[in-house]
Protein backbone atom coordinates (compact mmCIF):
# COMPACT_ATOMS: atom_id res chain seq x y z
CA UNK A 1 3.33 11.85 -0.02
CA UNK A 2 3.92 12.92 3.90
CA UNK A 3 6.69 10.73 4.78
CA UNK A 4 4.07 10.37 8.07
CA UNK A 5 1.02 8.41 5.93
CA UNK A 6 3.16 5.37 5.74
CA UNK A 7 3.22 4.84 9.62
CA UNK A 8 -0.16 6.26 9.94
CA UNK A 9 -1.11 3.61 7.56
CA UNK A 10 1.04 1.01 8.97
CA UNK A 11 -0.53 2.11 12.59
CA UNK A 12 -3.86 2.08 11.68
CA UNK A 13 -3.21 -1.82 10.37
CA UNK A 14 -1.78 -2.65 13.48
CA UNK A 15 -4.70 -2.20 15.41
CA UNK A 16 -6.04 -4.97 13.04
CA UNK A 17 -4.90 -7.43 15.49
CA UNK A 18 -7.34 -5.89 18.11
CA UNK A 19 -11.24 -5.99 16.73
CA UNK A 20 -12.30 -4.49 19.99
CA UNK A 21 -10.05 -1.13 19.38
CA UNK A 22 -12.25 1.55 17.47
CA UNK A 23 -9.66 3.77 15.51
CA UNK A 24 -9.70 6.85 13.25
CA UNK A 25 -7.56 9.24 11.06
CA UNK A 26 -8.64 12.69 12.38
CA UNK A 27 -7.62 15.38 9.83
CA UNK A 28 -7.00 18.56 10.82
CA UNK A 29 -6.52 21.98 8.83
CA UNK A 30 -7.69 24.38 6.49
CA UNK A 31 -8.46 22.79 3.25
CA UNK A 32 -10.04 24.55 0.23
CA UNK A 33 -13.17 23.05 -1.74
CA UNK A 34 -12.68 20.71 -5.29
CA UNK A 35 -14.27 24.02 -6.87
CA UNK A 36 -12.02 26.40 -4.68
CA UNK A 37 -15.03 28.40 -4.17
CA UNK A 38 -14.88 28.06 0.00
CA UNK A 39 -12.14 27.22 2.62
CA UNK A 40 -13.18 25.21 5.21
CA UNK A 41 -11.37 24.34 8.92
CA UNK A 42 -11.81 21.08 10.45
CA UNK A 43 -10.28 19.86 13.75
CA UNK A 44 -8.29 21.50 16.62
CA UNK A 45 -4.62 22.78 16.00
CA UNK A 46 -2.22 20.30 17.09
CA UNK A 47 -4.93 17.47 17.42
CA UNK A 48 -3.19 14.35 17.26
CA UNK A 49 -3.08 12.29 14.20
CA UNK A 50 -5.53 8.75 15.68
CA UNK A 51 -8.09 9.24 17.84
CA UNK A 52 -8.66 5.68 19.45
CA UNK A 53 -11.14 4.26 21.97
CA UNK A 54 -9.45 1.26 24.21
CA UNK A 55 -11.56 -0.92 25.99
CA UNK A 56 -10.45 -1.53 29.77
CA UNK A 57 -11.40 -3.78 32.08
CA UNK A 58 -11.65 -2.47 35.23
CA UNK A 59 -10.79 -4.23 38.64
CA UNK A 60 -12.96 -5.71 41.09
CA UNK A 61 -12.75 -2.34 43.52
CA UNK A 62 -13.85 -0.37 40.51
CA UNK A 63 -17.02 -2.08 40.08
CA UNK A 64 -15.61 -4.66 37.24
CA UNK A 65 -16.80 -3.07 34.46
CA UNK A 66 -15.41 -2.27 30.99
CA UNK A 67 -14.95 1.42 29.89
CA UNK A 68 -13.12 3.08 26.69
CA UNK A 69 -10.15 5.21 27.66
CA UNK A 70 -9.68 7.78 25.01
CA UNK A 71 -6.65 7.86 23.63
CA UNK A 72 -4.72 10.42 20.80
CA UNK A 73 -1.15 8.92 19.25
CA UNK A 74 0.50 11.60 17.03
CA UNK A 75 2.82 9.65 14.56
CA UNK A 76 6.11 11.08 13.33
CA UNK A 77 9.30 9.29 11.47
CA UNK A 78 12.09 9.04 13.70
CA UNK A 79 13.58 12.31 13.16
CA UNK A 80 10.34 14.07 13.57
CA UNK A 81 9.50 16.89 16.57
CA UNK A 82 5.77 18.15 17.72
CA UNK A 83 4.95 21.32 17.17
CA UNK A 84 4.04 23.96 20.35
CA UNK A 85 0.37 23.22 18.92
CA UNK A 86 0.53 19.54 19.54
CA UNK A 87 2.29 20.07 22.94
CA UNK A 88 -0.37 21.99 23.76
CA UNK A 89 -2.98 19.29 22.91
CA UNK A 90 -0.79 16.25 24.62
CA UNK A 91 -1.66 18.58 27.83
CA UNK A 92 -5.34 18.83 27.28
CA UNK A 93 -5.38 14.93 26.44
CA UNK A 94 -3.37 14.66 29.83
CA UNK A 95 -5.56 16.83 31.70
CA UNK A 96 -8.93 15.55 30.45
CA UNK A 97 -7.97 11.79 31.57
CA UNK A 98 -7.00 10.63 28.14
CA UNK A 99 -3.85 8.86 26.85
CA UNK A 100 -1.26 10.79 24.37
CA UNK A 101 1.98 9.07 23.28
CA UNK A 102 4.21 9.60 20.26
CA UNK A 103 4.35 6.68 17.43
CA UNK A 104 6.97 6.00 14.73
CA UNK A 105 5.63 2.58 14.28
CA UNK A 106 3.50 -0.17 14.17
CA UNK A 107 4.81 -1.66 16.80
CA UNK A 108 4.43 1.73 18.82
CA UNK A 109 0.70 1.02 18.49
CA UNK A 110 0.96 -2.12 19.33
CA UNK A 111 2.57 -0.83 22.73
CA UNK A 112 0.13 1.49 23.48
CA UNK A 113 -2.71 -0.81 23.18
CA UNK A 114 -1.12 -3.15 25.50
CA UNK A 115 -0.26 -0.25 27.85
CA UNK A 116 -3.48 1.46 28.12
CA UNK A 117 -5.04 -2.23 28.50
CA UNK A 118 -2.81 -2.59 31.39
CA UNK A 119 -3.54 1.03 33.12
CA UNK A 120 0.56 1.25 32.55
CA UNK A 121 -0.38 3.94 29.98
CA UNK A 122 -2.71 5.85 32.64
CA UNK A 123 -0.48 5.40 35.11
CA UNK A 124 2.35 7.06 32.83
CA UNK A 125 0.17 10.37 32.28
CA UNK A 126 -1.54 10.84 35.94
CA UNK A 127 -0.43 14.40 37.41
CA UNK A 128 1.39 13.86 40.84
């Protein structure tokens, strides 16, 4: 097993503790069919790992209404390094509006949840 699926795992869990977080595993690759008759490409290269959708309030001068910020962690064990691939989609992610950050943990996600709830994460990613 990808020394990675155990923090995915563990990540995915962690956004247990918030019901209002939607969260996915988003596969990405070439794969080949059960029969290995076809070979089939799903995703982007370098698409991150999660895709998430955070609900944010936001303040009074923005109207006060709630909106999902998009967000794409890539997990990796401590040692581990992106790929030119994934650099390349932290940019689009960046560009686009969306939040992309780097997990080796559960408590990573945790982190990012409470950053992108508190616009830190936004803040983090906004060009100058």
């Amino acid at each position: 097993m990808n020394p990675e699926t155990n923090i995915q795992n563990s990540c995915l869990l962690a956004t247990g503790d918030h019901p209002d977080v939607l969260c996915w595993r988003q596969q990405s690759g070439v794969f080949r069919t059960m029969d290995g008759d076809r070979v089939v490409s799903i995703g982007q290269p370098g698409m991150a790992d999660l895709g998430m959708i955070v609900p944010v309030l936001i303040t009074a001068e923005m109207v006060g209404k709630t909106i999902g910020v998009a967000v794409q962690p890539e997990v990796k064990t401590r040692t581990g390094r992106q790929a030119s691939d994934q650099q390349t989609w932290q940019a689009a992610v960046a560009r686009s509006g969306g939040v992309y950050r780097l997990l080796r943990s559960a408590n990573d996600m945790q982190q990012l949840i409470a950053d992108v709830r508190a616009g830190k994460a936004l803040r983090r990613q906004m060009p100058e």
